[in-house]
Protein backbone atom coordinates (compact mmCIF):
# COMPACT_ATOMS: atom_id res chain seq x y z
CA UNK A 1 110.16 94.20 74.64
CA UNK A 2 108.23 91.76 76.97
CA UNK A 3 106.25 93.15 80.09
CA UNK A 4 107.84 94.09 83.19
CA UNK A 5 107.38 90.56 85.51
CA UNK A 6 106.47 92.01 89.13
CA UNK A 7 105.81 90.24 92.02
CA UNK A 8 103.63 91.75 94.29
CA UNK A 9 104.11 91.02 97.99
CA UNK A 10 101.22 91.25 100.36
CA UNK A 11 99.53 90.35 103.76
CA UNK A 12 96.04 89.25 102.35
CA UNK A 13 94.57 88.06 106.38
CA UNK A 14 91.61 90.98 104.94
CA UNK A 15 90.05 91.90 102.26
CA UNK A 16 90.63 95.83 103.00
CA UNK A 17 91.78 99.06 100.96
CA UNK A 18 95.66 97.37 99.72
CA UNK A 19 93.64 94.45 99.05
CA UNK A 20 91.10 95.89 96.77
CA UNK A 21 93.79 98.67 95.05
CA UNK A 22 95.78 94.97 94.16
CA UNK A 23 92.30 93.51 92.98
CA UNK A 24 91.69 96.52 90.76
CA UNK A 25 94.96 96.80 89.15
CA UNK A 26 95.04 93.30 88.53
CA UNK A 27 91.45 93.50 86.60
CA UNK A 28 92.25 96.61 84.80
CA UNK A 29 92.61 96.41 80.74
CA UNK A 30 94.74 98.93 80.83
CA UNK A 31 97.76 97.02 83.23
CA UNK A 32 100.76 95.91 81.20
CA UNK A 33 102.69 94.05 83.60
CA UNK A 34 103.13 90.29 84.34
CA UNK A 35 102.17 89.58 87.86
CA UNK A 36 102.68 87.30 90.66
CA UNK A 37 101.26 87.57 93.93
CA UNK A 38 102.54 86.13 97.27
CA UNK A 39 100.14 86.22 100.34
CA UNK A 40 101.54 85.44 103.63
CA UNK A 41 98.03 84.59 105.15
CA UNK A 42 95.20 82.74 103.45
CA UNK A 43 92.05 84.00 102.60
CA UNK A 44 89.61 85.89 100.09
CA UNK A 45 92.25 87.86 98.56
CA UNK A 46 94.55 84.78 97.91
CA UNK A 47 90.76 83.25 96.34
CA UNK A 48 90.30 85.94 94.32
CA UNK A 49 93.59 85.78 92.35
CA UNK A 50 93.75 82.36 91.66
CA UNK A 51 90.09 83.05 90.39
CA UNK A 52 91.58 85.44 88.00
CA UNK A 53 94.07 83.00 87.03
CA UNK A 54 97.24 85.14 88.63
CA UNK A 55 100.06 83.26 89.53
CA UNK A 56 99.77 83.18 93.37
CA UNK A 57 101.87 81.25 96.10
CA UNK A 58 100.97 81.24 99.59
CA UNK A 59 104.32 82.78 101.85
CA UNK A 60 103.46 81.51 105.68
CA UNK A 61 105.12 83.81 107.73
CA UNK A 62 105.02 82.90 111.83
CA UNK A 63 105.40 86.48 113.00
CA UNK A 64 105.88 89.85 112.32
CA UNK A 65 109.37 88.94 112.23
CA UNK A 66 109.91 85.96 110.72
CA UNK A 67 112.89 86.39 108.63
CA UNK A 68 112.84 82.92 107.31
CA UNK A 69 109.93 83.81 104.74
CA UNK A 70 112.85 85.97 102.76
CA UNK A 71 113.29 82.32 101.53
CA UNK A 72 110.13 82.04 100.35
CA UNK A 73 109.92 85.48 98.37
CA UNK A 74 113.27 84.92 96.96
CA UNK A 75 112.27 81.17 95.29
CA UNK A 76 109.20 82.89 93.88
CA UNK A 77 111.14 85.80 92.47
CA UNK A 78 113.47 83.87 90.62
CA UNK A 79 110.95 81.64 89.64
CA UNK A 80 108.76 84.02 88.25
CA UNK A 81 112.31 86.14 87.12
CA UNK A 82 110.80 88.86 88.41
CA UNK A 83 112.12 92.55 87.60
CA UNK A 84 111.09 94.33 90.36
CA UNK A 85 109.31 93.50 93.92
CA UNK A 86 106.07 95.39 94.55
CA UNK A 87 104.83 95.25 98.75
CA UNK A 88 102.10 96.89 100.08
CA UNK A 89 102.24 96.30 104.35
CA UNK A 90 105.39 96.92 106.24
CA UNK A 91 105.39 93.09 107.21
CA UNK A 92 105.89 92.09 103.86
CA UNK A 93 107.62 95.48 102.77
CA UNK A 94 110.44 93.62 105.34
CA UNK A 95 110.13 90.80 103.40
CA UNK A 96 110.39 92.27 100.21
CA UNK A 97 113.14 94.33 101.14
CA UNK A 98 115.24 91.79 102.13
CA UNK A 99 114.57 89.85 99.44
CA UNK A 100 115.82 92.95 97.27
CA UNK A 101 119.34 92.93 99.33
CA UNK A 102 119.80 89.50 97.50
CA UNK A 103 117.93 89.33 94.33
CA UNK A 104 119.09 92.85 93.11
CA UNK A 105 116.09 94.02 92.16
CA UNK A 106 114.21 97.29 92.86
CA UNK A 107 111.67 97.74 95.49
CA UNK A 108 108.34 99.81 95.02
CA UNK A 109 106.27 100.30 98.29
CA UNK A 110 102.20 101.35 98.15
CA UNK A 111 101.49 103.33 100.74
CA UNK A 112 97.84 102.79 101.82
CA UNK A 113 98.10 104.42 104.80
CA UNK A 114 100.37 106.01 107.47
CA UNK A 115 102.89 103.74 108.92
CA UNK A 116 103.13 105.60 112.71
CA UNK A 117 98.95 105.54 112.42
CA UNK A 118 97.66 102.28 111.41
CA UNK A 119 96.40 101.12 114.72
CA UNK A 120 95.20 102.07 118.24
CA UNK A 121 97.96 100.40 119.44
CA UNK A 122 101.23 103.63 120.28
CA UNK A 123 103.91 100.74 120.84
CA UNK A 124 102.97 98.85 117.79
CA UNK A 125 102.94 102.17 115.16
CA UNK A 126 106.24 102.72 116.58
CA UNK A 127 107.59 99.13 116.36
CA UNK A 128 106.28 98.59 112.58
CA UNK A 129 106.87 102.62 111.82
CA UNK A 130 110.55 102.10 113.02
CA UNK A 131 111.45 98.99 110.90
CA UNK A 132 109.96 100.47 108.20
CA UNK A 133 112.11 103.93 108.39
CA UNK A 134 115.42 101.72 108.95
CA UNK A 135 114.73 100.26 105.72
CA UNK A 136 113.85 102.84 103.71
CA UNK A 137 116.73 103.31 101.83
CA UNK A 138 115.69 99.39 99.85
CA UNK A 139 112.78 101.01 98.45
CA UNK A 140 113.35 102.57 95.13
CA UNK A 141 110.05 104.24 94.48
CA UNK A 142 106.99 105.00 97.28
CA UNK A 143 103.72 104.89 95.46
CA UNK A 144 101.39 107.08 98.18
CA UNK A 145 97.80 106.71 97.02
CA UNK A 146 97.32 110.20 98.19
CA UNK A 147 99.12 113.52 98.44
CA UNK A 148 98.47 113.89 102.17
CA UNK A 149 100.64 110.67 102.46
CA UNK A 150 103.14 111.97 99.89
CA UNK A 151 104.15 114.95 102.49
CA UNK A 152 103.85 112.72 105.14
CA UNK A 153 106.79 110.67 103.60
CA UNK A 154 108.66 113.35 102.75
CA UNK A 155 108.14 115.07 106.21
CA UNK A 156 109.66 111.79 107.73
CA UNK A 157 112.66 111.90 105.75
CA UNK A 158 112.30 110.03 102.43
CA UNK A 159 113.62 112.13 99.56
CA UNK A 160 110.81 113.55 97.50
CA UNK A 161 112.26 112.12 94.36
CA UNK A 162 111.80 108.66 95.21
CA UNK A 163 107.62 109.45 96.55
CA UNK A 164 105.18 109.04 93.59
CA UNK A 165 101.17 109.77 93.98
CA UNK A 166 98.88 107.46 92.53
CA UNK A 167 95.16 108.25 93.58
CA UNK A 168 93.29 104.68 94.28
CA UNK A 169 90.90 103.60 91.38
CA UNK A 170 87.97 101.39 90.81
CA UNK A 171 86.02 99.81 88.12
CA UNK A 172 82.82 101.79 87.40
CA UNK A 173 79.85 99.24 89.33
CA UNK A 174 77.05 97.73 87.76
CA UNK A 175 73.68 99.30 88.32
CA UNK A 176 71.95 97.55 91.11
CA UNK A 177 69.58 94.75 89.89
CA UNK A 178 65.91 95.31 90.15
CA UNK A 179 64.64 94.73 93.82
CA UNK A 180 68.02 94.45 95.21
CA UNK A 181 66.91 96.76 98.51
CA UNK A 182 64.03 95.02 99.41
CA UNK A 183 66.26 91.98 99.05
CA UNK A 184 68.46 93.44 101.22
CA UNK A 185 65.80 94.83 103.89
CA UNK A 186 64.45 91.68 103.95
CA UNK A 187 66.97 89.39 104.48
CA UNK A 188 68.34 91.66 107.91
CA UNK A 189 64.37 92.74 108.75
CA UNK A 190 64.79 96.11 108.02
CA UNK A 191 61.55 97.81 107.55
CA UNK A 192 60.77 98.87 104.27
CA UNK A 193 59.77 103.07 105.86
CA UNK A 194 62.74 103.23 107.69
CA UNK A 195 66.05 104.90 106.08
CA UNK A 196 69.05 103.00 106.06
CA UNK A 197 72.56 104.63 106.79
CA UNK A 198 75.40 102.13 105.95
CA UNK A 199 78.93 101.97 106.82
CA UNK A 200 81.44 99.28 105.46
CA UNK A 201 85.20 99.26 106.21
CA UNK A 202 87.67 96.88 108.05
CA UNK A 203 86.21 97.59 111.15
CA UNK A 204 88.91 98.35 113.55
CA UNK A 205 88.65 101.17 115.99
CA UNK A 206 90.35 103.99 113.64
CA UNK A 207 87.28 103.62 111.01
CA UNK A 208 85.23 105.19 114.29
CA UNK A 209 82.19 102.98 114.39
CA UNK A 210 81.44 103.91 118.17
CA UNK A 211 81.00 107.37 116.74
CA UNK A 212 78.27 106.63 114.20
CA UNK A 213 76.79 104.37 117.07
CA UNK A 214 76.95 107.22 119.09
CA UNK A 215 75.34 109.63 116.50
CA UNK A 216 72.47 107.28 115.96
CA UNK A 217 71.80 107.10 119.72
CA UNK A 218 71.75 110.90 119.80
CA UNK A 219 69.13 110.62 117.02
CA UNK A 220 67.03 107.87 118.50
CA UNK A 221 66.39 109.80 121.83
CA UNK A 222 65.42 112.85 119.49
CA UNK A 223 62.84 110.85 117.79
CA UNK A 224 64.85 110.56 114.51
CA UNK A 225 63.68 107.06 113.50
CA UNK A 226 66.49 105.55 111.12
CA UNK A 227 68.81 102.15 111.08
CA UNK A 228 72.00 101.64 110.78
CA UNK A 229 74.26 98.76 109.03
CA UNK A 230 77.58 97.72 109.64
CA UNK A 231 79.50 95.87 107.25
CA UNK A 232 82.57 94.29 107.89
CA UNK A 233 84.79 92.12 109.51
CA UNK A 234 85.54 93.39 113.32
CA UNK A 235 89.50 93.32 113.83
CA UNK A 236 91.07 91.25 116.56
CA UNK A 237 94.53 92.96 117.86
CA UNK A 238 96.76 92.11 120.66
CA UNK A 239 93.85 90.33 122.03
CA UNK A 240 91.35 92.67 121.71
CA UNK A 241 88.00 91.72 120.03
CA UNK A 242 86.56 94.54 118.53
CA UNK A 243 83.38 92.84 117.33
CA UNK A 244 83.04 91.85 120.76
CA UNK A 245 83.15 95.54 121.97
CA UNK A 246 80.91 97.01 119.08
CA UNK A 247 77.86 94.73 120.74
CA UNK A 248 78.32 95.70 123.97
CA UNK A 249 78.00 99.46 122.87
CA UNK A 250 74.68 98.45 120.72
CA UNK A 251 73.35 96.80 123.95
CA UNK A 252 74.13 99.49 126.13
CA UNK A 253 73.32 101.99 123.95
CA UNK A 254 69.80 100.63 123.66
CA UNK A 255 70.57 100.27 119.82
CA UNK A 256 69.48 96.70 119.46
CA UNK A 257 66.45 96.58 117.23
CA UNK A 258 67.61 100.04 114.87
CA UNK A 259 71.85 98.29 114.45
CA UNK A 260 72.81 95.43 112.08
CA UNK A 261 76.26 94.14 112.38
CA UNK A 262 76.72 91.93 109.36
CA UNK A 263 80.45 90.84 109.43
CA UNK A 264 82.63 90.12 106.60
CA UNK A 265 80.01 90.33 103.08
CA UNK A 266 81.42 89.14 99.91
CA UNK A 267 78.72 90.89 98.08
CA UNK A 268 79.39 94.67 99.22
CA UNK A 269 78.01 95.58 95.95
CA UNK A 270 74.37 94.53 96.48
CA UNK A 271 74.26 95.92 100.13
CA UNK A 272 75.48 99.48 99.20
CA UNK A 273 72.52 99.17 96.72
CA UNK A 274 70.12 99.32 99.55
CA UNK A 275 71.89 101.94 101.57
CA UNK A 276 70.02 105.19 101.42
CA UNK A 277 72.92 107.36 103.26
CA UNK A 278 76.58 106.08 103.01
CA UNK A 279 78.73 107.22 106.40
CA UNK A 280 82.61 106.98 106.85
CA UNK A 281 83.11 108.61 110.21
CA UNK A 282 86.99 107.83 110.37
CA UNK A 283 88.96 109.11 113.29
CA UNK A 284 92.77 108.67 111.60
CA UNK A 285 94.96 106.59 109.47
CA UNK A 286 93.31 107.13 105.78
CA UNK A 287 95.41 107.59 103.04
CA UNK A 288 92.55 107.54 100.26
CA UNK A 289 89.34 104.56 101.28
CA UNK A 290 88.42 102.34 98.96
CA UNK A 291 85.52 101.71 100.45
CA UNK A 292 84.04 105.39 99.86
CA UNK A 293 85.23 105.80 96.39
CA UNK A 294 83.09 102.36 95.51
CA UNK A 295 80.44 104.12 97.31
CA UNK A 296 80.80 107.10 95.46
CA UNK A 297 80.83 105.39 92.27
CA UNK A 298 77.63 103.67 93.50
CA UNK A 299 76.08 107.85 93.50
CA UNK A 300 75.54 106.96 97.01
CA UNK A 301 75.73 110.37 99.23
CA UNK A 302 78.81 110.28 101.62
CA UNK A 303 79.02 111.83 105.02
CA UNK A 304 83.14 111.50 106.20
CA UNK A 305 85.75 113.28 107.97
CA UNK A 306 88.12 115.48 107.05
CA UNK A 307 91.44 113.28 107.68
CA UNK A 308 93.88 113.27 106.27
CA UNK A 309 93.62 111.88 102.88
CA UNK A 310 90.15 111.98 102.58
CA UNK A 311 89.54 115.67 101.91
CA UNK A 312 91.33 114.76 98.43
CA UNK A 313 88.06 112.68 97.46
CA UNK A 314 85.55 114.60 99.03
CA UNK A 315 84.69 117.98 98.47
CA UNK A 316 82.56 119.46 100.99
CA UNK A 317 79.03 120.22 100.20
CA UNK A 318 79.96 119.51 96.60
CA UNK A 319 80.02 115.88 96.03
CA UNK A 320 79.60 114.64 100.15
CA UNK A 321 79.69 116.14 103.51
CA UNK A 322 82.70 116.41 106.23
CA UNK A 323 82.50 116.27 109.63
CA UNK A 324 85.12 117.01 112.10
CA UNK A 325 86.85 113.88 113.18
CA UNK A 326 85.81 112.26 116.78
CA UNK A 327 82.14 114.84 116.60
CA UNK A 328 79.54 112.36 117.02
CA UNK A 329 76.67 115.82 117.32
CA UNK A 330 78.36 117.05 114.21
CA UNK A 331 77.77 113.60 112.77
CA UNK A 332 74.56 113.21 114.09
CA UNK A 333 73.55 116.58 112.59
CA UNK A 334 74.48 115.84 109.02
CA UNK A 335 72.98 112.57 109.20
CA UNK A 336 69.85 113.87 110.26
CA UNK A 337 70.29 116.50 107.03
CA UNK A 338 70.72 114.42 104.09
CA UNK A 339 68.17 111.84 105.60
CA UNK A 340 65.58 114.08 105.72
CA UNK A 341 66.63 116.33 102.15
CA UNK A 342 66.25 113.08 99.12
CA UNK A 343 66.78 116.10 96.88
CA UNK A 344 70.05 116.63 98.34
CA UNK A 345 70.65 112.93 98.63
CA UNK A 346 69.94 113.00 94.89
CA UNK A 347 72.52 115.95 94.01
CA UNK A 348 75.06 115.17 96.12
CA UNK A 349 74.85 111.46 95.24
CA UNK A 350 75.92 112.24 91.05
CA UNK A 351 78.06 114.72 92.03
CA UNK A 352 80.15 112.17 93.55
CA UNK A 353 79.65 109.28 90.87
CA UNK A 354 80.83 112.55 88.47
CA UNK A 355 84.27 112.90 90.77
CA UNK A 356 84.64 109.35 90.60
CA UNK A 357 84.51 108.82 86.95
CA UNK A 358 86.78 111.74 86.88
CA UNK A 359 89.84 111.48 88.75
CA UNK A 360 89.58 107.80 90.69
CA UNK A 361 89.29 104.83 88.30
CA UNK A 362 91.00 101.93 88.12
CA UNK A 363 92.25 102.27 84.92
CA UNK A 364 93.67 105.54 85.74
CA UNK A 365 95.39 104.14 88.56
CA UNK A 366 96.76 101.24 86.50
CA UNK A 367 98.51 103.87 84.21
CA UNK A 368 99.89 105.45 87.42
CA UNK A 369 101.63 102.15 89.01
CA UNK A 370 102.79 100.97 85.08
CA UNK A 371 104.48 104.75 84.80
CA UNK A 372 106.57 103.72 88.02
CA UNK A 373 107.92 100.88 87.21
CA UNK A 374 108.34 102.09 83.54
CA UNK A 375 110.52 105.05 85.20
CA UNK A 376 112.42 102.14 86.98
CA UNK A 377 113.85 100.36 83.61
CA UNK A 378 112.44 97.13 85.10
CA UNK A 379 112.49 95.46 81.86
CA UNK A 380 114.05 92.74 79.90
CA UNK A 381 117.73 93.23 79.20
């Protein structure tokens, strides 16, 4: 029996969270499947796979609905004789889905995150969560990457025996080389006394970066001498440039000389080596971040909030600390904790390497996705 041939469907315009689960199941020895990927924007994700040497075809599609790129999925699917059609965004879950109407073949959708909460933005949640609920009924099997999202699909109508849960994975890191942080501290002109607090995401305004800024202000007028790094690459929506916004805040905050905004970083890795506190301070949206299960695996301590998804991954006081969504004194207060307790640092930090080794890897997760489309029959006849 030859491996099940999937082709797996997906925006790729950032590197986020459906990015890096495609990255990681892609790398994992444990996959079985025989993958192609089609990207409908170009970019480091669309890099990466050809670095891997995956079969990957850029799909241009003009807008959000831009039927015309059904042509495009349906060439590749035939060309790669695919058994099944794997998407991961509702712009190319569309796609996918109408692909499926054609080719005959069954749909799986990841859901990363909730539909009717992916941006700031009420008339676009409703827009993409209303196409996306219309077309359901294509999708043979929903992969949510958390439970939270599993009731959430079933709450909104999709019959619980078509929702599977597969927890996100990652590969276990390498230890940081020697002299990485001062590396690190050097290159932004961080001061070797001061402790760093790091957040990376996307950064769009769900992740809550004006919160953490907000926190460290808080701090600052208290005497509470730390700095903060940003890592990411600021969203730009409906005209809106977050980035842009993020600086004004640091400036008006007074935050200038204690706030590094680094944009997009290939080498995540080697910055979370220097971080001394690891902060998430998310205000919606999560199904289960990527981003703090690397940092977990890292031993990094964690300071989130407990949405959604998230409390799945983090168990308070035991391997990280929540905070209440939108509480920037809550935040500011368990910042100002596990900054000044390194023996907490210390415990909570292997606690949470412990949880990750335990329950989130990316081999585990491989298993998961194979066991879907196993359960399908998408195999050879």
């Amino acid at each position: 029996m030859r491996p099940v041939r999937v082709l797996h469907l997906i925006n790729g315009e950032y590197f986020g969270g459906s990015a890096r689960v495609l990255m990681n199941y892609l790398g994992s020895p444990q996959r079985t499947s025989d993958v192609a990927v089609g990207v409908l924007f170009p970019g480091e994700l669309e890099r990466r796979c050809r670095e891997m040497d995956v079969r990957t075809e850029l799909l241009p599609m003009a807008g959000r609905l831009d039927l015309r790129a059904t042509r495009s999925v349906l060439r590749l699917a035939r060309s790669h004789r695919a058994d099944l059609i794997h998407t991961h965004q509702v712009r190319n879950t569309l796609l996918g889905r109408l692909a499926s109407m054609v080719k005959g073949r069954p749909v799986v959708t990841h859901v990363h995150s909730p539909a009717f909460r992916e941006s700031a933005s009420v008339l676009r949640n409703r827009l993409s969560g209303g196409v996306d609920r219309v077309l359901a009924r294509r999708t043979a099997r929903f992969i949510a990457v958390s439970s939270s999202l599993a009731t959430e699909l079933a709450n909104q109508g999709i019959p619980r025996d078509k929702i599977r849960m597969v927890a996100n994975g990652i590969p276990m890191p390498n230890p940081p080389a020697a002299g990485v942080e001062g590396d690190v501290r050097r290159e932004f002109g961080i001061p070797t006394g001061v402790s760093l607090v790091g957040m990376v995401a996307n950064l769009r305004p769900r992740k809550g970066a004006e919160l953490l800024l907000a926190a460290t202000a808080e701090l600052a007028r208290s005497g509470f001498d730390l700095h903060v790094m940003l890592v990411g690459q600021p969203f730009r929506e409906f005209g809106r440039d977050y980035g842009l916004e993020l600086r004004l805040l640091v400036d008006r905050l007074g935050l200038g000389p204690r706030v590094t905004l680094t944009g997009y970083r290939s080498d995540i890795d080697r910055l979370m080596s220097a971080i001394d506190v690891f902060v998430l301070p998310s205000l919606f949206g999560e199904g289960m971040p990527m981003v703090l299960l690397e940092a977990m695996g890292m031993g990094l301590p964690v300071i989130t909030t407990s949405v959604e998804g998230i409390p799945e991954v983090v168990t308070a006081g035991e391997d990280g600390i929540l905070v209440p969504p939108g509480d920037s004194q809550a935040l500011a207060t368990a910042i100002r904790r596990l900054v000044g307790d390194a023996e907490l640092r210390r415990r909570l930090g292997s606690a949470a390497r412990r949880t990750l080794i335990a329950k989130f890897t990316a081999d585990r997760m491989a298993r998961g996705i194979d066991e879907v489309y196993a359960e399908l029959g998408a195999v050879a006849d």
